[in-house]
Protein backbone atom coordinates (compact mmCIF):
# COMPACT_ATOMS: atom_id res chain seq x y z
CA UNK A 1 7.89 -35.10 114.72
CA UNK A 2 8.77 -38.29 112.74
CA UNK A 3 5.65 -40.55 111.41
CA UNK A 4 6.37 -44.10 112.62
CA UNK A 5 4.61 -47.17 110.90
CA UNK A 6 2.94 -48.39 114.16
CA UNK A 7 1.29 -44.37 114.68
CA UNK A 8 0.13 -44.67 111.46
CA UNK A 9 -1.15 -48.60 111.94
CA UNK A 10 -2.40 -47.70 114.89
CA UNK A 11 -4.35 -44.43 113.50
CA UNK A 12 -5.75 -46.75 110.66
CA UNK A 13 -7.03 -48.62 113.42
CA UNK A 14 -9.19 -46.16 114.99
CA UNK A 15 -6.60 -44.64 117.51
CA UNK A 16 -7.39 -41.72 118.09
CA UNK A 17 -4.47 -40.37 120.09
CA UNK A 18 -2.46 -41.95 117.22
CA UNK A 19 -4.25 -40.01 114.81
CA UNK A 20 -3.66 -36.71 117.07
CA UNK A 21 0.06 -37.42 116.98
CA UNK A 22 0.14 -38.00 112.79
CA UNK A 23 -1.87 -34.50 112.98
CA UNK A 24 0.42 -32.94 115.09
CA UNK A 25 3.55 -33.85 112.55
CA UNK A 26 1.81 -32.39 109.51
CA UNK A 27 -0.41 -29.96 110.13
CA UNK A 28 1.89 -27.14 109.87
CA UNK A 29 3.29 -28.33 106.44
CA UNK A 30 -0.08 -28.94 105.25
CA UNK A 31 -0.91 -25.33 106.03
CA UNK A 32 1.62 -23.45 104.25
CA UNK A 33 1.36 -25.27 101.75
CA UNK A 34 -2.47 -24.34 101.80
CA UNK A 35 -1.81 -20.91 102.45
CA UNK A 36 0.75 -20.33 99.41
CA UNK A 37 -1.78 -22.29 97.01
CA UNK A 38 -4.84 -20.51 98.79
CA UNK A 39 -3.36 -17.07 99.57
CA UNK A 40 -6.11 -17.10 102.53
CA UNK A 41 -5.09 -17.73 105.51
CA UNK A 42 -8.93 -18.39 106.65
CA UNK A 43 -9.44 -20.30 103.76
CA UNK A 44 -6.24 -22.33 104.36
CA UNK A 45 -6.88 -23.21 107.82
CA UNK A 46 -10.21 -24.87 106.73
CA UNK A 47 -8.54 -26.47 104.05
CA UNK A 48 -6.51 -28.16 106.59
CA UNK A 49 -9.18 -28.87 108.90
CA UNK A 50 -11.12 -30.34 106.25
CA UNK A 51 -8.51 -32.17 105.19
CA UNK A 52 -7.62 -33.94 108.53
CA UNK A 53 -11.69 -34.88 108.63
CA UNK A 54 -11.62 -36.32 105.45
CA UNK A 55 -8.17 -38.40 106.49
CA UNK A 56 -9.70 -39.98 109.99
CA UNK A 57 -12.91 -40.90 108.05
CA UNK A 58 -10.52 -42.74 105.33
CA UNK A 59 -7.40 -43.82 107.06
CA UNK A 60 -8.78 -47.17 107.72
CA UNK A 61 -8.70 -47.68 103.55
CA UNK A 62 -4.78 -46.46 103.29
CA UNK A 63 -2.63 -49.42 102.15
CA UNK A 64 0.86 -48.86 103.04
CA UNK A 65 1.77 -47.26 106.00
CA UNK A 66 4.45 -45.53 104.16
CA UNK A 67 2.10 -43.53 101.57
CA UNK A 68 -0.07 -41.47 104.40
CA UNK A 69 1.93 -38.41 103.73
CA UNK A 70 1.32 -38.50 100.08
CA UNK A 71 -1.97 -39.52 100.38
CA UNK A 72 -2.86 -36.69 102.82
CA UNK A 73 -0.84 -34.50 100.81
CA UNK A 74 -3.35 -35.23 97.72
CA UNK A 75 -6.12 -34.54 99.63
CA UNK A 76 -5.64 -31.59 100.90
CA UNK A 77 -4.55 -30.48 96.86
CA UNK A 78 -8.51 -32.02 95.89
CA UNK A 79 -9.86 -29.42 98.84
CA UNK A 80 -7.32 -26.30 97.80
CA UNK A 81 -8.65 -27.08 93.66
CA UNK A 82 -12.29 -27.09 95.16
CA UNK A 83 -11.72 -23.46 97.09
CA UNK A 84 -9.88 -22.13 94.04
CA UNK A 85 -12.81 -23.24 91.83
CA UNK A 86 -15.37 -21.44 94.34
CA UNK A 87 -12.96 -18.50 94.37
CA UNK A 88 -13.45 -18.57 90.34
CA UNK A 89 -17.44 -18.69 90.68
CA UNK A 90 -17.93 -16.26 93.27
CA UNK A 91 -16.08 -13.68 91.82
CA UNK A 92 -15.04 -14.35 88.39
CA UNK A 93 -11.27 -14.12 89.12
CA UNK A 94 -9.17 -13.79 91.97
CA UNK A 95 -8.01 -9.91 93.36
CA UNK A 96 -4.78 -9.93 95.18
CA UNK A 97 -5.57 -7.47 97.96
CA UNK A 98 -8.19 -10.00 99.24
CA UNK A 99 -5.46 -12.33 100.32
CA UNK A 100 -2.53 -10.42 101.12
CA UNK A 101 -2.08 -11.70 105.00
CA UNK A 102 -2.91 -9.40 107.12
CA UNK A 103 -0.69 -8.51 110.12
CA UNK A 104 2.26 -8.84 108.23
CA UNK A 105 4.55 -6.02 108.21
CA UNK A 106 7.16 -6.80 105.37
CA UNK A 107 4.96 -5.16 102.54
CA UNK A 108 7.80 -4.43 100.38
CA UNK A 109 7.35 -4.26 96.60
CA UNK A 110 9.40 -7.08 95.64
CA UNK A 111 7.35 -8.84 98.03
CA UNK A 112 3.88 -7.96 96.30
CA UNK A 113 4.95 -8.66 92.96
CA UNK A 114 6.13 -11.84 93.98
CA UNK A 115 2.38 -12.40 94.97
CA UNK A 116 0.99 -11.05 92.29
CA UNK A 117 3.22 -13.73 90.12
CA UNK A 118 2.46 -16.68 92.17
CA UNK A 119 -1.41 -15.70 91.69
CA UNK A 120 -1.19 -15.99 87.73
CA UNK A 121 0.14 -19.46 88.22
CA UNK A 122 -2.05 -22.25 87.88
CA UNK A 123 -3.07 -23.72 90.81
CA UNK A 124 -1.07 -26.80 89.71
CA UNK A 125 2.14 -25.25 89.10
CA UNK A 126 2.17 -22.96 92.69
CA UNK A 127 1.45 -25.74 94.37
CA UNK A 128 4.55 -27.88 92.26
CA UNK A 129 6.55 -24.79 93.62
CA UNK A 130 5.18 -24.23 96.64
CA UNK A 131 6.19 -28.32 97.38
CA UNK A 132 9.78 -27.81 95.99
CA UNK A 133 10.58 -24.72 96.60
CA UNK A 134 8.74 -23.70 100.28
CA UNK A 135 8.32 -27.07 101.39
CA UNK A 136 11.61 -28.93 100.55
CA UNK A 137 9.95 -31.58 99.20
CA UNK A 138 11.82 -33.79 96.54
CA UNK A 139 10.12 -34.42 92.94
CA UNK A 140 9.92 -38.23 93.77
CA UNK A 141 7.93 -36.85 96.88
CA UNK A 142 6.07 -34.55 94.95
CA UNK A 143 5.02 -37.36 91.84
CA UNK A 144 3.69 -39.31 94.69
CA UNK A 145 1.52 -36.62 95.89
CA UNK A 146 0.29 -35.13 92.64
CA UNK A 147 0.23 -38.81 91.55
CA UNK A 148 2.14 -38.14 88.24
CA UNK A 149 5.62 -39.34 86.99
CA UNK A 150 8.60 -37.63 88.48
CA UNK A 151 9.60 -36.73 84.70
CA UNK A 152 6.70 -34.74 84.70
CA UNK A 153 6.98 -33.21 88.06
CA UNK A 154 9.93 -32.37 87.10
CA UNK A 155 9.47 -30.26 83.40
CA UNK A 156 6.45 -28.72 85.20
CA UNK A 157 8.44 -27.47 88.09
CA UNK A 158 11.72 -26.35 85.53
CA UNK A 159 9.28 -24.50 83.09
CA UNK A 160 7.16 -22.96 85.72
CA UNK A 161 10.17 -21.86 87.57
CA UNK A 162 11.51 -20.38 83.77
CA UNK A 163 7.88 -18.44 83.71
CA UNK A 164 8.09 -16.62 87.02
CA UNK A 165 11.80 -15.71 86.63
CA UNK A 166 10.13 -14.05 83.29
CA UNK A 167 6.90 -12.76 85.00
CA UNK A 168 9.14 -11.30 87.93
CA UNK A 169 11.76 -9.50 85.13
CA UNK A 170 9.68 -7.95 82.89
């Protein structure tokens, strides 16, 4: 589903049906992009649903009607950085068994060192890769979500891609 200007003008206006319909369009990128920085799918899902909290109680404040998906986008990275920073406290570093998703059957090796690669990213660069690569999303896109300049986006993205291709060959 397409965001139009007048959902979103409408949502900023305390719509609420126009605020289900803006959730409905992005909910499902939000999550995988949650669940690839998270590798939780429990933990992803109330990333999300924080997220979408956080957006109704703010939506009123968002300028231009064009920059709600960055500007949802960067909040859900600020709640994904605050889970990965409890993940850190709790338990001192993060063990990839604990969020392998369950139910899945492809558990091929290629698979799990893929995983295991992605986890020794920082959570900035998976989610730079998770946005390009997953998610489609261009680096102009991306710079306005991570609110950084595209030249940057960009390096990160080309040397982080560079690191897993050596991670996943050695």
């Amino acid at each position: 589903m397409l965001l139009s200007r007048e959902t979103i003008a409408k949502a900023k206006g305390g719509d609420r049906q126009a605020f289900g319909q803006l959730y409905e369009s992005v909910a499902l990128e939000l999550y995988k992009v949650a669940l690839y920085t998270l590798g939780n799918p429990e933990d992803a899902e109330d990333a999300v649903s924080e997220t979408f909290l956080e957006a109704w109680k703010g939506i009123s404040g968002l300028r231009e009607e064009d920059s709600f998906r960055p500007w949802i986008f960067r909040i859900l990275s600020a709640r994904c950085k605050r889970k990965i920073s409890g993940y850190i406290k709790e338990r001192g570093n993060i063990d990839l068994e604990d969020y392998l998703e369950e139910g899945v059957e492809d558990r091929s090796p290629r698979r799990a060192e893929v995983l295991e690669v992605m986890n020794r990213l920082t959570p900035e660069e998976r989610e730079i890769v998770v946005l390009s690569v997953l998610e489609g999303y261009t680096m102009r896109e991306i710079a306005q979500i991570k609110e950084l300049p595209q030249g940057t986006v960009s390096s990160k993205l080309h040397r982080t891609l560079k690191k897993l291709r050596q991670m996943l060959n050695d």
